[in-house]
PDB file of N, CA and C in Angstrom:
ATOM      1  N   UNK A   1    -111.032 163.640  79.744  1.00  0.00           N
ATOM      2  CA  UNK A   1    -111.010 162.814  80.941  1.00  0.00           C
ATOM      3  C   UNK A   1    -111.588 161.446  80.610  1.00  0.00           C
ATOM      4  N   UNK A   2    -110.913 160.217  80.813  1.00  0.00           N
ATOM      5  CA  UNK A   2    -111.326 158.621  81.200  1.00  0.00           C
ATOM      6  C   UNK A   2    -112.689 158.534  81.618  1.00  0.00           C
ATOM      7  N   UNK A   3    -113.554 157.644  81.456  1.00  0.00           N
ATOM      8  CA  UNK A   3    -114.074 157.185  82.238  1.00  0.00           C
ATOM      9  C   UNK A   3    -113.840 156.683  83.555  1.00  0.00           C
ATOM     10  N   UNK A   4    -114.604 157.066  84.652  1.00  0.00           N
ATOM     11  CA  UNK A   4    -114.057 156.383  86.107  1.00  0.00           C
ATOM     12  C   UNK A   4    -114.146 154.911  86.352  1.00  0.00           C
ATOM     13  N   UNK A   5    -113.026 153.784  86.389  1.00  0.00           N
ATOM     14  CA  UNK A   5    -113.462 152.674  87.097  1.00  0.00           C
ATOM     15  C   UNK A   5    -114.133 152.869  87.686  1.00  0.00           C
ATOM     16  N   UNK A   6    -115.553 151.923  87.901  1.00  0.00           N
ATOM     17  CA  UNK A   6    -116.671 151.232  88.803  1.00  0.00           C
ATOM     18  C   UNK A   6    -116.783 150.012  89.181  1.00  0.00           C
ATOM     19  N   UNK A   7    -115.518 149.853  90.550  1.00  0.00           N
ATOM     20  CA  UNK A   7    -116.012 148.536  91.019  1.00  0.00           C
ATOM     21  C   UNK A   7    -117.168 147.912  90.867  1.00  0.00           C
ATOM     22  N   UNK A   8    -117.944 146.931  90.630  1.00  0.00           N
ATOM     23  CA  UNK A   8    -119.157 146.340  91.186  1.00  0.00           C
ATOM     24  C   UNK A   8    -119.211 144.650  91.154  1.00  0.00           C
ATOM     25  N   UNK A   9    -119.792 144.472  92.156  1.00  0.00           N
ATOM     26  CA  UNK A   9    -120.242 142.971  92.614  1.00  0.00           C
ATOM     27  C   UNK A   9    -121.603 142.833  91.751  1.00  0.00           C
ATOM     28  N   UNK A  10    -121.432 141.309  90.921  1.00  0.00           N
ATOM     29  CA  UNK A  10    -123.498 141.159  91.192  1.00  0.00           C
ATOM     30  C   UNK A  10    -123.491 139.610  91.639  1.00  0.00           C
ATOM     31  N   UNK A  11    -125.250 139.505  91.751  1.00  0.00           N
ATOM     32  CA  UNK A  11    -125.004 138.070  92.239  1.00  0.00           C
ATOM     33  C   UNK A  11    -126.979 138.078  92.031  1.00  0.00           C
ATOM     34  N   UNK A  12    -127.066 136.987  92.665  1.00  0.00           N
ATOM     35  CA  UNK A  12    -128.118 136.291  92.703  1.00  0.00           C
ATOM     36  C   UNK A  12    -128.447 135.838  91.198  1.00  0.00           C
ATOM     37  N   UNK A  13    -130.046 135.202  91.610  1.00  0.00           N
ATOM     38  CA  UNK A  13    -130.689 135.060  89.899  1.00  0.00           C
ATOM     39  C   UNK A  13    -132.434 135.290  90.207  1.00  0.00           C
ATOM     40  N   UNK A  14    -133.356 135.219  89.325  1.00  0.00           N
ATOM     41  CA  UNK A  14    -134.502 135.840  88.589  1.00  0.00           C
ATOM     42  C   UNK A  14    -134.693 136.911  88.567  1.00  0.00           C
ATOM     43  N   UNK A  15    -136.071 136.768  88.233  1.00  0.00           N
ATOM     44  CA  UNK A  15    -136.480 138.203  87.233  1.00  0.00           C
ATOM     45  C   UNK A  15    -136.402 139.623  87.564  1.00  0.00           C
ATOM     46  N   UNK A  16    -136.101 139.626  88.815  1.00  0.00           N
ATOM     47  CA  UNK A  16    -136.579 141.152  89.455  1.00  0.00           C
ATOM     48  C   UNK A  16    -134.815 141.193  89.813  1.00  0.00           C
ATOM     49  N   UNK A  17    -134.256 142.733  89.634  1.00  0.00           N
ATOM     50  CA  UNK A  17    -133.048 143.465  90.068  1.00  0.00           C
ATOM     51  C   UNK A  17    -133.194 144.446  91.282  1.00  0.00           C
ATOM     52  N   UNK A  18    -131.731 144.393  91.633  1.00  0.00           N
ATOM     53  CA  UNK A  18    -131.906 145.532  92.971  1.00  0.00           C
ATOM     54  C   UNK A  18    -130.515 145.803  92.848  1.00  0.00           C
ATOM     55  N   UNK A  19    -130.554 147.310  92.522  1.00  0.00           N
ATOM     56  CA  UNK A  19    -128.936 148.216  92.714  1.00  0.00           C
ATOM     57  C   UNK A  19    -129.121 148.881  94.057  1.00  0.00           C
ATOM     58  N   UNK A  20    -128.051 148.279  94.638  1.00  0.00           N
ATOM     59  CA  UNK A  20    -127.858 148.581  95.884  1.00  0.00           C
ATOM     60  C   UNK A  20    -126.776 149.877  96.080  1.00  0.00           C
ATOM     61  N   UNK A  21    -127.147 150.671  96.224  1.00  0.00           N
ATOM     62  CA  UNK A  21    -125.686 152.254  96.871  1.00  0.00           C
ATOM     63  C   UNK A  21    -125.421 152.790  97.567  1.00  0.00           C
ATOM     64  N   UNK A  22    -124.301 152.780  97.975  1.00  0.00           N
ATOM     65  CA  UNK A  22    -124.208 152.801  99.391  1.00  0.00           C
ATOM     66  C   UNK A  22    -124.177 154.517  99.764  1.00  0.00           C
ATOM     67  N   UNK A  23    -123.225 154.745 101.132  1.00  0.00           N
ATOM     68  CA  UNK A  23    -123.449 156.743 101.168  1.00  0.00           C
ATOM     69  C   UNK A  23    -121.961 156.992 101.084  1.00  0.00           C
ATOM     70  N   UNK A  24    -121.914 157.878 101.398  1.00  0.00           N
ATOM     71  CA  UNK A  24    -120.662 158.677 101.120  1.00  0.00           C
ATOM     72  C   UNK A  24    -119.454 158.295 102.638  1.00  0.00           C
ATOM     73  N   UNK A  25    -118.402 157.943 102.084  1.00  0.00           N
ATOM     74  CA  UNK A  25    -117.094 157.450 102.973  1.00  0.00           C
ATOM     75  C   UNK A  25    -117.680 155.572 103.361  1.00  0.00           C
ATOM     76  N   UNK A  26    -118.518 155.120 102.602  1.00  0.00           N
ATOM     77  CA  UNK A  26    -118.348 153.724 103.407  1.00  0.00           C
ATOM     78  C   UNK A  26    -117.943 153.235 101.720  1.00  0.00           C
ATOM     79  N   UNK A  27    -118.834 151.887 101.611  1.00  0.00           N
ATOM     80  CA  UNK A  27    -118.259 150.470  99.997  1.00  0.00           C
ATOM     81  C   UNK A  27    -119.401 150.091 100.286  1.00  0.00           C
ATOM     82  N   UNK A  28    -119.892 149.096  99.146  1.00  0.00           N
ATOM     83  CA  UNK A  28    -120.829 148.373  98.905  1.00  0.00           C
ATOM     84  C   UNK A  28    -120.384 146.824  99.529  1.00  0.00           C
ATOM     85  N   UNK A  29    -119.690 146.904 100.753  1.00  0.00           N
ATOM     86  CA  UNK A  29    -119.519 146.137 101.767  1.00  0.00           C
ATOM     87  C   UNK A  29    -120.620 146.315 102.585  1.00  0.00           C
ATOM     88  N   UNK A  30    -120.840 147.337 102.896  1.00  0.00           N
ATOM     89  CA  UNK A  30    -122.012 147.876 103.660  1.00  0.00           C
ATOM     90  C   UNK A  30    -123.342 146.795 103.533  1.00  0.00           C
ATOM     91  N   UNK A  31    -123.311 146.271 102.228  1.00  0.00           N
ATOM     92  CA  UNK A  31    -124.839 145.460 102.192  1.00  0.00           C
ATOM     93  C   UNK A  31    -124.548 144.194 102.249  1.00  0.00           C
ATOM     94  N   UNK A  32    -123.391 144.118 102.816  1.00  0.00           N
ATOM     95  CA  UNK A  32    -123.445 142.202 102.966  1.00  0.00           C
ATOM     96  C   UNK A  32    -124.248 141.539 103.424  1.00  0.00           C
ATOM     97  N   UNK A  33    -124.557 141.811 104.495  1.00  0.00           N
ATOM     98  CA  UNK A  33    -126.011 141.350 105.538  1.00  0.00           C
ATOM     99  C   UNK A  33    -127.388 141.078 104.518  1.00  0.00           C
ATOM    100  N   UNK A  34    -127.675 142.291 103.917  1.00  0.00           N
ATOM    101  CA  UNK A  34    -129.015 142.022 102.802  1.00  0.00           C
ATOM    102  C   UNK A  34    -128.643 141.268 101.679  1.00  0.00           C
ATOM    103  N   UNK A  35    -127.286 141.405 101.464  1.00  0.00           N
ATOM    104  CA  UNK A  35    -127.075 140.257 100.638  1.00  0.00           C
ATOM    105  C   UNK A  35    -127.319 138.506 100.705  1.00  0.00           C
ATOM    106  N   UNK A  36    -127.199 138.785 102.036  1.00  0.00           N
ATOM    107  CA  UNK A  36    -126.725 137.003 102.409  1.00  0.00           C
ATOM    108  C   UNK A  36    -129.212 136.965 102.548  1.00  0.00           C
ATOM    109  N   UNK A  37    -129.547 138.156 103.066  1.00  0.00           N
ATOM    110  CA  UNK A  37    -130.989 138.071 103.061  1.00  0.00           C
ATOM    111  C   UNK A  37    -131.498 137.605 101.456  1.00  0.00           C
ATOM    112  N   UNK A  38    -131.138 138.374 100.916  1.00  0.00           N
ATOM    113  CA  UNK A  38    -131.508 138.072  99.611  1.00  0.00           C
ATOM    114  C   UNK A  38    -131.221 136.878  98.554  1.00  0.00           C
ATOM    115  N   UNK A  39    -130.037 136.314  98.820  1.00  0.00           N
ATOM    116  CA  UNK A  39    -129.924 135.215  98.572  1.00  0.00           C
ATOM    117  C   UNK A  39    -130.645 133.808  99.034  1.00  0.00           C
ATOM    118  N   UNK A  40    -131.119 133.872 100.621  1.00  0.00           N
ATOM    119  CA  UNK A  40    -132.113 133.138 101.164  1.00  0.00           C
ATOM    120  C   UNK A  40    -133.088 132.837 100.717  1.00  0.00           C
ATOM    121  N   UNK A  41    -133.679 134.359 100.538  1.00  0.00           N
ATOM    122  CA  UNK A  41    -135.398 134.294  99.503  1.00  0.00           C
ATOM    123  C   UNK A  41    -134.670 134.069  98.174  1.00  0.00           C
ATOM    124  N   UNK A  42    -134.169 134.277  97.462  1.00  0.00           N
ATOM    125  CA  UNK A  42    -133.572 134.293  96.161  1.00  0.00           C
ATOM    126  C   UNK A  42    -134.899 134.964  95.266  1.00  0.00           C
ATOM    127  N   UNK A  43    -134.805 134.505  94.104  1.00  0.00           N
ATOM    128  CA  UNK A  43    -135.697 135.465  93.478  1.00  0.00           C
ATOM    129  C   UNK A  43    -135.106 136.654  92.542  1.00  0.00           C
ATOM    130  N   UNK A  44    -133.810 137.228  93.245  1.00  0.00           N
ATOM    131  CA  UNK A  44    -133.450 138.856  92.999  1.00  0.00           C
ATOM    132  C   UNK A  44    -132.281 138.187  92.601  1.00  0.00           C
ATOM    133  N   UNK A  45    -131.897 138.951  91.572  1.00  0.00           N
ATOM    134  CA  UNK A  45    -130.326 139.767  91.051  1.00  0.00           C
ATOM    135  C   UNK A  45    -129.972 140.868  91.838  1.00  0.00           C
ATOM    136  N   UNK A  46    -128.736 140.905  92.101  1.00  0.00           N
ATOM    137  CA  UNK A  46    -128.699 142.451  92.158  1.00  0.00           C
ATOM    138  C   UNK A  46    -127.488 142.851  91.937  1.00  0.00           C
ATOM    139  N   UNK A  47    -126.918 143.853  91.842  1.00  0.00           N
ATOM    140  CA  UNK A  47    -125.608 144.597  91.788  1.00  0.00           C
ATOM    141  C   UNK A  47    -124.896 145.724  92.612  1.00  0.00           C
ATOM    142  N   UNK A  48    -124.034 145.648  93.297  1.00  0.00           N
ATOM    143  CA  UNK A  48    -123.354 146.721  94.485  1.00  0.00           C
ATOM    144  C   UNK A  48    -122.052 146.766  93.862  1.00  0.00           C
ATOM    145  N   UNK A  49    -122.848 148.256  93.338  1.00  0.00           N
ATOM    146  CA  UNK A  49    -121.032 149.358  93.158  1.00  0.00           C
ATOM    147  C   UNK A  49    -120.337 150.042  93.863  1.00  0.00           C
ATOM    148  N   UNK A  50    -119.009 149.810  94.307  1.00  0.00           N
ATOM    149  CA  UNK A  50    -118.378 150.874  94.979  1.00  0.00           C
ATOM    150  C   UNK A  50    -118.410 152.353  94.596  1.00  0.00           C
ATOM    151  N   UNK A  51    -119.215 153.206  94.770  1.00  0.00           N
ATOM    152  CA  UNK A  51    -119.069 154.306  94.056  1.00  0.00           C
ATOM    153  C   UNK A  51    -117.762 155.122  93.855  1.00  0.00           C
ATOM    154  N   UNK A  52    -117.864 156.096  93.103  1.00  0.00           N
ATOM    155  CA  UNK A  52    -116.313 156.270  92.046  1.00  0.00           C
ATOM    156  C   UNK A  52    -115.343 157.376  93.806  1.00  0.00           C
ATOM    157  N   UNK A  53    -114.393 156.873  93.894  1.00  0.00           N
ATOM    158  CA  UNK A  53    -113.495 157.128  94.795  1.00  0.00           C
ATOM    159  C   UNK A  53    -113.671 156.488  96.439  1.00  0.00           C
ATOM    160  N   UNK A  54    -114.388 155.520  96.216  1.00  0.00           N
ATOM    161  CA  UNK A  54    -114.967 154.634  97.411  1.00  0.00           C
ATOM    162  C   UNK A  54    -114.191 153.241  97.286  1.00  0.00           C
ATOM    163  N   UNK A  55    -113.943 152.673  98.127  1.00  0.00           N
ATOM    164  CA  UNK A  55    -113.760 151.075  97.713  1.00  0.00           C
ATOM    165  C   UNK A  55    -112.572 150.679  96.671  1.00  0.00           C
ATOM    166  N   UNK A  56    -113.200 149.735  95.815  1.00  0.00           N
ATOM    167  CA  UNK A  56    -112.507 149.442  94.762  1.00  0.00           C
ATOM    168  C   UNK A  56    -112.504 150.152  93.619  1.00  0.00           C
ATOM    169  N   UNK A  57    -113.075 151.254  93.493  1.00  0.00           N
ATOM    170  CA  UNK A  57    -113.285 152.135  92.395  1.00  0.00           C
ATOM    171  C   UNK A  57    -112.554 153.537  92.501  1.00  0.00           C
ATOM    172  N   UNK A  58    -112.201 153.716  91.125  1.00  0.00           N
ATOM    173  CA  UNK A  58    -111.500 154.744  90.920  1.00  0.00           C
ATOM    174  C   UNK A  58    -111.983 155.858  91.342  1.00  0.00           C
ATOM    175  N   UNK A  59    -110.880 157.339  91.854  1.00  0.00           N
ATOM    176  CA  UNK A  59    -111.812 158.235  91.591  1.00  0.00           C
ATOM    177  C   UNK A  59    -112.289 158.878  90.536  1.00  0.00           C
ATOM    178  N   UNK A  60    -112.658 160.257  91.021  1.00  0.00           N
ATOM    179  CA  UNK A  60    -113.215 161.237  89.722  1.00  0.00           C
ATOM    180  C   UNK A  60    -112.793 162.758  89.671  1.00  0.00           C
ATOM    181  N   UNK A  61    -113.841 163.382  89.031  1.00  0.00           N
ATOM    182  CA  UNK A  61    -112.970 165.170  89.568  1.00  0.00           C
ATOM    183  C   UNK A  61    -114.607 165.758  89.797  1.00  0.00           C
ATOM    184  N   UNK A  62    -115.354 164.636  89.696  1.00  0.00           N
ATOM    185  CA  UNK A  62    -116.956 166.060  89.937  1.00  0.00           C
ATOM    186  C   UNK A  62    -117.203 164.711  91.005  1.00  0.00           C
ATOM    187  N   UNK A  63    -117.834 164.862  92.196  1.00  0.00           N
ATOM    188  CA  UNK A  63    -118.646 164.205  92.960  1.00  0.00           C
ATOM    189  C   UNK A  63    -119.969 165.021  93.523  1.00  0.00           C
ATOM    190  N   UNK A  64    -120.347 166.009  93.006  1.00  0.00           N
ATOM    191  CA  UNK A  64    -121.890 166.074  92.622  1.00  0.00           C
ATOM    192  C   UNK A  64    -122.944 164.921  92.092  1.00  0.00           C
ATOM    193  N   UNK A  65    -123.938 164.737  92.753  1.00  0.00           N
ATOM    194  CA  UNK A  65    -125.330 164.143  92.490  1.00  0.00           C
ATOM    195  C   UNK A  65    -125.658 164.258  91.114  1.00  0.00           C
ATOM    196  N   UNK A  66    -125.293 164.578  90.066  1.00  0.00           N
ATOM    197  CA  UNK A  66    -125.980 164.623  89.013  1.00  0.00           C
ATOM    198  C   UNK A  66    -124.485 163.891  88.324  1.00  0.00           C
ATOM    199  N   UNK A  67    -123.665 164.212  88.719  1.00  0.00           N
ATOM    200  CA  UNK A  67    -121.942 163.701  87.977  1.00  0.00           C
ATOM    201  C   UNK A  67    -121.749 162.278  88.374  1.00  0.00           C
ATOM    202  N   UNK A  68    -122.034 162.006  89.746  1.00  0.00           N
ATOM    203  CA  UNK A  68    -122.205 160.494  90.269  1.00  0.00           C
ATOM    204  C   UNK A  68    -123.059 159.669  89.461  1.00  0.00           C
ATOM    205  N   UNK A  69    -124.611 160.103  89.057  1.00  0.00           N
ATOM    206  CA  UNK A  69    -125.348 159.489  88.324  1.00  0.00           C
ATOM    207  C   UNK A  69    -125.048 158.900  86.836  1.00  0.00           C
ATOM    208  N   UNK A  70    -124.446 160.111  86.549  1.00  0.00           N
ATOM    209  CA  UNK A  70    -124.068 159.956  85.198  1.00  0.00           C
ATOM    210  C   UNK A  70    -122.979 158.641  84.913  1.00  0.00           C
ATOM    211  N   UNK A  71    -122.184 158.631  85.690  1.00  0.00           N
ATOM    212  CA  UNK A  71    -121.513 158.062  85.942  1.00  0.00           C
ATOM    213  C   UNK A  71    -121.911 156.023  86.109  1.00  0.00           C
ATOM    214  N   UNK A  72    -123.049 156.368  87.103  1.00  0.00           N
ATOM    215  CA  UNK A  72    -123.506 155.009  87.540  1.00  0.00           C
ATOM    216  C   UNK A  72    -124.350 154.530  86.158  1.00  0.00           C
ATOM    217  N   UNK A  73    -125.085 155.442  85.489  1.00  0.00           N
ATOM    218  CA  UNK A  73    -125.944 154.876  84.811  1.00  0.00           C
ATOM    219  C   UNK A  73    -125.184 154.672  83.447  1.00  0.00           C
ATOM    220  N   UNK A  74    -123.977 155.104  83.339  1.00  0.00           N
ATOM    221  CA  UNK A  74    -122.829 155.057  81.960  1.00  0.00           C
ATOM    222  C   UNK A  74    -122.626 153.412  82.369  1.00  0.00           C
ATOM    223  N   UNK A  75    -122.408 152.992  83.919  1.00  0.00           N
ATOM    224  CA  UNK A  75    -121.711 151.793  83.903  1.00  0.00           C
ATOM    225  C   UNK A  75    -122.788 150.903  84.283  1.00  0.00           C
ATOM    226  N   UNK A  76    -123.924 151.519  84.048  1.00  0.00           N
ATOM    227  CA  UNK A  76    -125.174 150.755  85.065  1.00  0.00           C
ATOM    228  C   UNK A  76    -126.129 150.188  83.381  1.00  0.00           C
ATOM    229  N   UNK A  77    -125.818 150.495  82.183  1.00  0.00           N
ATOM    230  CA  UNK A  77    -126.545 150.405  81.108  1.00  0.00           C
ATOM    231  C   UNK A  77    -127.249 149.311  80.673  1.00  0.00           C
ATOM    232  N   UNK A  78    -126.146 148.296  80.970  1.00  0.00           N
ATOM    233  CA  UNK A  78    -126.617 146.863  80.769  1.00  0.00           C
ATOM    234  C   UNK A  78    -127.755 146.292  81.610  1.00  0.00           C
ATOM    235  N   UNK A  79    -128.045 146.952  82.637  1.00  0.00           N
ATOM    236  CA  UNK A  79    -128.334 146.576  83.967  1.00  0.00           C
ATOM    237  C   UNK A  79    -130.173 146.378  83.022  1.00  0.00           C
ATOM    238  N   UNK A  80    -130.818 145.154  83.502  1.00  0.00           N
ATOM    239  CA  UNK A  80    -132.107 145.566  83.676  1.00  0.00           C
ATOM    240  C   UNK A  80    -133.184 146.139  84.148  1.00  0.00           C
ATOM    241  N   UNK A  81    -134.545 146.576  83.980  1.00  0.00           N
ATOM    242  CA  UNK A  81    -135.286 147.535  84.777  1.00  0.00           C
ATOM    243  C   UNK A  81    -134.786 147.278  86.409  1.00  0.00           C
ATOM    244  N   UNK A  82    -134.894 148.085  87.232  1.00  0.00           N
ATOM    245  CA  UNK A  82    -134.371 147.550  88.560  1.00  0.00           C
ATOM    246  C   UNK A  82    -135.251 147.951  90.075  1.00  0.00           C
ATOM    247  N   UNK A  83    -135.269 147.971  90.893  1.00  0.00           N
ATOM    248  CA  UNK A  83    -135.529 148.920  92.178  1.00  0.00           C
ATOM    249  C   UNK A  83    -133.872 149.668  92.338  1.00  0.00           C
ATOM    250  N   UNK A  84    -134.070 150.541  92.927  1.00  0.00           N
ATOM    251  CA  UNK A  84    -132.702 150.643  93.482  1.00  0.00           C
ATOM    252  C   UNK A  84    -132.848 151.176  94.742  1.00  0.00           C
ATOM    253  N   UNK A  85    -132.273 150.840  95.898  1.00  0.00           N
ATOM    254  CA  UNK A  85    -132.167 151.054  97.163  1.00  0.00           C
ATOM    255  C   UNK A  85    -130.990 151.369  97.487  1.00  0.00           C
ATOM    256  N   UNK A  86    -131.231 153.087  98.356  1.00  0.00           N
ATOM    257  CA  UNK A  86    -130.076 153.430  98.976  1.00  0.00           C
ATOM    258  C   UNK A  86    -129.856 153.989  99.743  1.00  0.00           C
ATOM    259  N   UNK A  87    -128.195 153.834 100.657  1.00  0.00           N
ATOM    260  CA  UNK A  87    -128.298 154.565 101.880  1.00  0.00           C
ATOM    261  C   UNK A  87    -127.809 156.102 101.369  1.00  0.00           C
ATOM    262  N   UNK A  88    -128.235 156.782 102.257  1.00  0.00           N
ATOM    263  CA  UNK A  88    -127.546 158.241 102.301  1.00  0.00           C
ATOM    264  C   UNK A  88    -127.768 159.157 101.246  1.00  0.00           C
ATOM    265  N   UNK A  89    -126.461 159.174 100.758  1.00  0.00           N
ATOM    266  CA  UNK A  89    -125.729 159.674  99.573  1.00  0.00           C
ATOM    267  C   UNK A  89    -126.496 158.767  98.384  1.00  0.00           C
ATOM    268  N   UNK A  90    -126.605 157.768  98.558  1.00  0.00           N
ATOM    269  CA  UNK A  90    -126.765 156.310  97.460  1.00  0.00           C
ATOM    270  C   UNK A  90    -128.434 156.563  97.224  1.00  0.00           C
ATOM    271  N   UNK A  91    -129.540 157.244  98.632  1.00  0.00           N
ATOM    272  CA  UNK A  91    -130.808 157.722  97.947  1.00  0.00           C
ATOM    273  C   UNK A  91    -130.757 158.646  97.109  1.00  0.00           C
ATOM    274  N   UNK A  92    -129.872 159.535  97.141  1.00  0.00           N
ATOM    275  CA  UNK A  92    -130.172 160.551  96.100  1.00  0.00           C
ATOM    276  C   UNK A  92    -129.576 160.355  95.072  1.00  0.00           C
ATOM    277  N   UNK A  93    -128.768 159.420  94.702  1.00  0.00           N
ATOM    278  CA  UNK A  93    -128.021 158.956  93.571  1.00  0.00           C
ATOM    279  C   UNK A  93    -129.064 158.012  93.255  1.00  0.00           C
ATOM    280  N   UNK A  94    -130.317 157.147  93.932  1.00  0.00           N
ATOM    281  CA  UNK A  94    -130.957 156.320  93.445  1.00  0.00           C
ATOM    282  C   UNK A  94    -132.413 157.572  92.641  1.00  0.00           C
ATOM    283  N   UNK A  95    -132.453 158.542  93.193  1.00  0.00           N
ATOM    284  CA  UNK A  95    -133.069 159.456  92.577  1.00  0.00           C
ATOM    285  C   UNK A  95    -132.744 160.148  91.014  1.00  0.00           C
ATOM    286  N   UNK A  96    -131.802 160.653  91.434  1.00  0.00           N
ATOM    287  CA  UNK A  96    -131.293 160.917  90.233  1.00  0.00           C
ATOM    288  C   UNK A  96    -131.248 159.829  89.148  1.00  0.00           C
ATOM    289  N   UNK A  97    -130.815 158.667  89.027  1.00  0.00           N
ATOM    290  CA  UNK A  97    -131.106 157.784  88.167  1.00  0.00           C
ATOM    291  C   UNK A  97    -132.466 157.535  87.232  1.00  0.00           C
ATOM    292  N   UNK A  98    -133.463 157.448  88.457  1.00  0.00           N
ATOM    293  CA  UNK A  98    -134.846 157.267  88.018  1.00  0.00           C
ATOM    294  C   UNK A  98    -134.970 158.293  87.150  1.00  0.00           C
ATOM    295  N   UNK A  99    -134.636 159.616  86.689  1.00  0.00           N
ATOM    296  CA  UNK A  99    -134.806 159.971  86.047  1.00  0.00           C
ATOM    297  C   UNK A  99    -134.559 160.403  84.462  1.00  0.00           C
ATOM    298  N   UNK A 100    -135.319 160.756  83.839  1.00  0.00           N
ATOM    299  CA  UNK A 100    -134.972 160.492  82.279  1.00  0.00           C
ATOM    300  C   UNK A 100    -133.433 160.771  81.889  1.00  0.00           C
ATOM    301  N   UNK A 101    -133.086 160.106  80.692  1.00  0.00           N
ATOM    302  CA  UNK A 101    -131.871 159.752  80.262  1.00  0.00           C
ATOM    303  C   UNK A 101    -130.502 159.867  80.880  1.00  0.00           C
ATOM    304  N   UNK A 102    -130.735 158.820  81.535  1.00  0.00           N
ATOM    305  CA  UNK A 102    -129.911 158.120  82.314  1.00  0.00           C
ATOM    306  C   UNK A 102    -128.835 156.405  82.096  1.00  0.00           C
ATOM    307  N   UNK A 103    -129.675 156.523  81.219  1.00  0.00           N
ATOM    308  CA  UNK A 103    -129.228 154.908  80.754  1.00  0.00           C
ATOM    309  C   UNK A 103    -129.995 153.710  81.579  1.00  0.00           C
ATOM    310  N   UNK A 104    -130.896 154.547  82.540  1.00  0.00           N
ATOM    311  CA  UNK A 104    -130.876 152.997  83.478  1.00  0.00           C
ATOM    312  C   UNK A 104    -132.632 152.771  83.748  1.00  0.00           C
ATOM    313  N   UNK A 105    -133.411 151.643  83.733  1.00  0.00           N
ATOM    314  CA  UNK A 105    -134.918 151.673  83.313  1.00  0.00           C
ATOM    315  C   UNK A 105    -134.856 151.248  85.268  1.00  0.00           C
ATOM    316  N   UNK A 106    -135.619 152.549  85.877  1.00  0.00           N
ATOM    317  CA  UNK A 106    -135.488 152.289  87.289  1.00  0.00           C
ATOM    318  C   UNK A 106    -137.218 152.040  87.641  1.00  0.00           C
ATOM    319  N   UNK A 107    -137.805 151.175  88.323  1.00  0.00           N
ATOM    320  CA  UNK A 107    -139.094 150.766  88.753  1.00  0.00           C
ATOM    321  C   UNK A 107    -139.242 151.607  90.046  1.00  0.00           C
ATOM    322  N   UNK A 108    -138.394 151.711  90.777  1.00  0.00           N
ATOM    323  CA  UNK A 108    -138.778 152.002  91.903  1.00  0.00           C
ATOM    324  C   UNK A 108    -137.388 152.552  93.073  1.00  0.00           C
ATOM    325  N   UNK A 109    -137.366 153.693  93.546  1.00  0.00           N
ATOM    326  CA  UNK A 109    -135.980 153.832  94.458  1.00  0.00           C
ATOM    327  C   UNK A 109    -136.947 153.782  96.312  1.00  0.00           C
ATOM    328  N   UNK A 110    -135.682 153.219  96.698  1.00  0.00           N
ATOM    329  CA  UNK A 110    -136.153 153.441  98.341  1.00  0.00           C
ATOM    330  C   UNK A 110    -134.635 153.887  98.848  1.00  0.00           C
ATOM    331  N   UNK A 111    -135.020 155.005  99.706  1.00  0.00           N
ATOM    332  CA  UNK A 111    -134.133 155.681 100.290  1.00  0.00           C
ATOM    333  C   UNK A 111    -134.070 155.590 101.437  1.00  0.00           C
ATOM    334  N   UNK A 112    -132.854 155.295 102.377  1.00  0.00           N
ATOM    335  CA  UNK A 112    -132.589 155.044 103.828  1.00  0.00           C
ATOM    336  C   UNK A 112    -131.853 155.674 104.115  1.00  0.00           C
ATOM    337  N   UNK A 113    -132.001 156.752 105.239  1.00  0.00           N
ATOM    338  CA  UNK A 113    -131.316 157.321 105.953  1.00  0.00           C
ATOM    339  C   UNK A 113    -130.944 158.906 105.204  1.00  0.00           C
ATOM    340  N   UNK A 114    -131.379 159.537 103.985  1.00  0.00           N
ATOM    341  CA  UNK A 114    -131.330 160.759 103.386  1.00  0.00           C
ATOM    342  C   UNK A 114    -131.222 161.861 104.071  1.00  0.00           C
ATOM    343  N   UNK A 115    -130.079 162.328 104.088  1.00  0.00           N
ATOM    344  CA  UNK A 115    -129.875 163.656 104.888  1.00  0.00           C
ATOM    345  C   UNK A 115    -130.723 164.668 104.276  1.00  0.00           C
ATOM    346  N   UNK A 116    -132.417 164.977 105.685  1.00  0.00           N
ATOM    347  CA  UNK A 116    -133.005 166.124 104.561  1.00  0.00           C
ATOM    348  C   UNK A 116    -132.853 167.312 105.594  1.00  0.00           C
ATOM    349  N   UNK A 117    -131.726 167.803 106.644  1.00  0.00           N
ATOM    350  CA  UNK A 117    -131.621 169.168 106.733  1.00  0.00           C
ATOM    351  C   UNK A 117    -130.429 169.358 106.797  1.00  0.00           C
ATOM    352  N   UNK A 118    -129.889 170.507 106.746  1.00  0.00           N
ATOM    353  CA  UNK A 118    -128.455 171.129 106.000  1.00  0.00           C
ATOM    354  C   UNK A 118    -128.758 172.219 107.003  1.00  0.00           C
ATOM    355  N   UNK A 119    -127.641 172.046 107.640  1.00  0.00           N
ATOM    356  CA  UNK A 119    -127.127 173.643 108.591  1.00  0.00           C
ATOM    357  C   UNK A 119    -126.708 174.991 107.489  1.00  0.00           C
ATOM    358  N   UNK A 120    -126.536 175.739 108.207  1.00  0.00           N
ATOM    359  CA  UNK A 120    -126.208 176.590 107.394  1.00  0.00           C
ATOM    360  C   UNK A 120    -124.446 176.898 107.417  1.00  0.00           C
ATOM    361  N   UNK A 121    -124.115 176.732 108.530  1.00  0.00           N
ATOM    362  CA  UNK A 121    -122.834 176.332 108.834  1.00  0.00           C
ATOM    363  C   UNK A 121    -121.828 175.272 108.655  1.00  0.00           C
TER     364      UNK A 121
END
């Protein structure tokens, strides 16, 4: 199997990064608003990927949390140490990252909106 296209946008400039990810069924359209914030203060880089079968990005055949990661941090390598902030789906993909060999040197994740209960149904 290919590697999955990974849309991604970056933008801003200095020293500090922020990977932005979004949740499951929206795009990294979703952060336009903090974008246009972040550009104001400036200061930050950052980068927003469509995750793989979202947006502008290809799909895949595993969309599991640990297969997504792999994935982000294959295309995320170059990326410098970062925060990464995310909604939903995109916190636990910012989790998974932070952790060892991953490709990606993560400082810090903040998670918004994390689905933490599961019906049983």
């Amino acid at each position: 199997m290919s590697a999955p296209l990974l849309w991604m946008e970056t933008g801003g400039e200095g020293a500090r990064t922020v990977v932005l990810l979004h949740g499951l069924g929206a795009t990294g359209a979703l952060w336009r608003g903090v974008l246009d914030c972040l550009a104001a203060r400036g200061g930050v880089r950052w980068v927003v990927p469509d995750l793989p079968g979202h947006g502008a990005s290809a799909w895949c055949d595993d969309y599991a949390v640990p297969a997504l990661a792999q994935v982000l941090g294959r295309e995320l390598h170059d990326c410098p140490p970062c925060l990464v902030v995310g909604h939903s789906l995109g916190a636990y993909l910012g989790i998974a990252l932070a952790g060892p060999g991953r490709g990606l040197a993560v400082q810090g994740v903040l998670g918004i909106g994390p689905k933490i209960s599961w019906s049983v149904t």
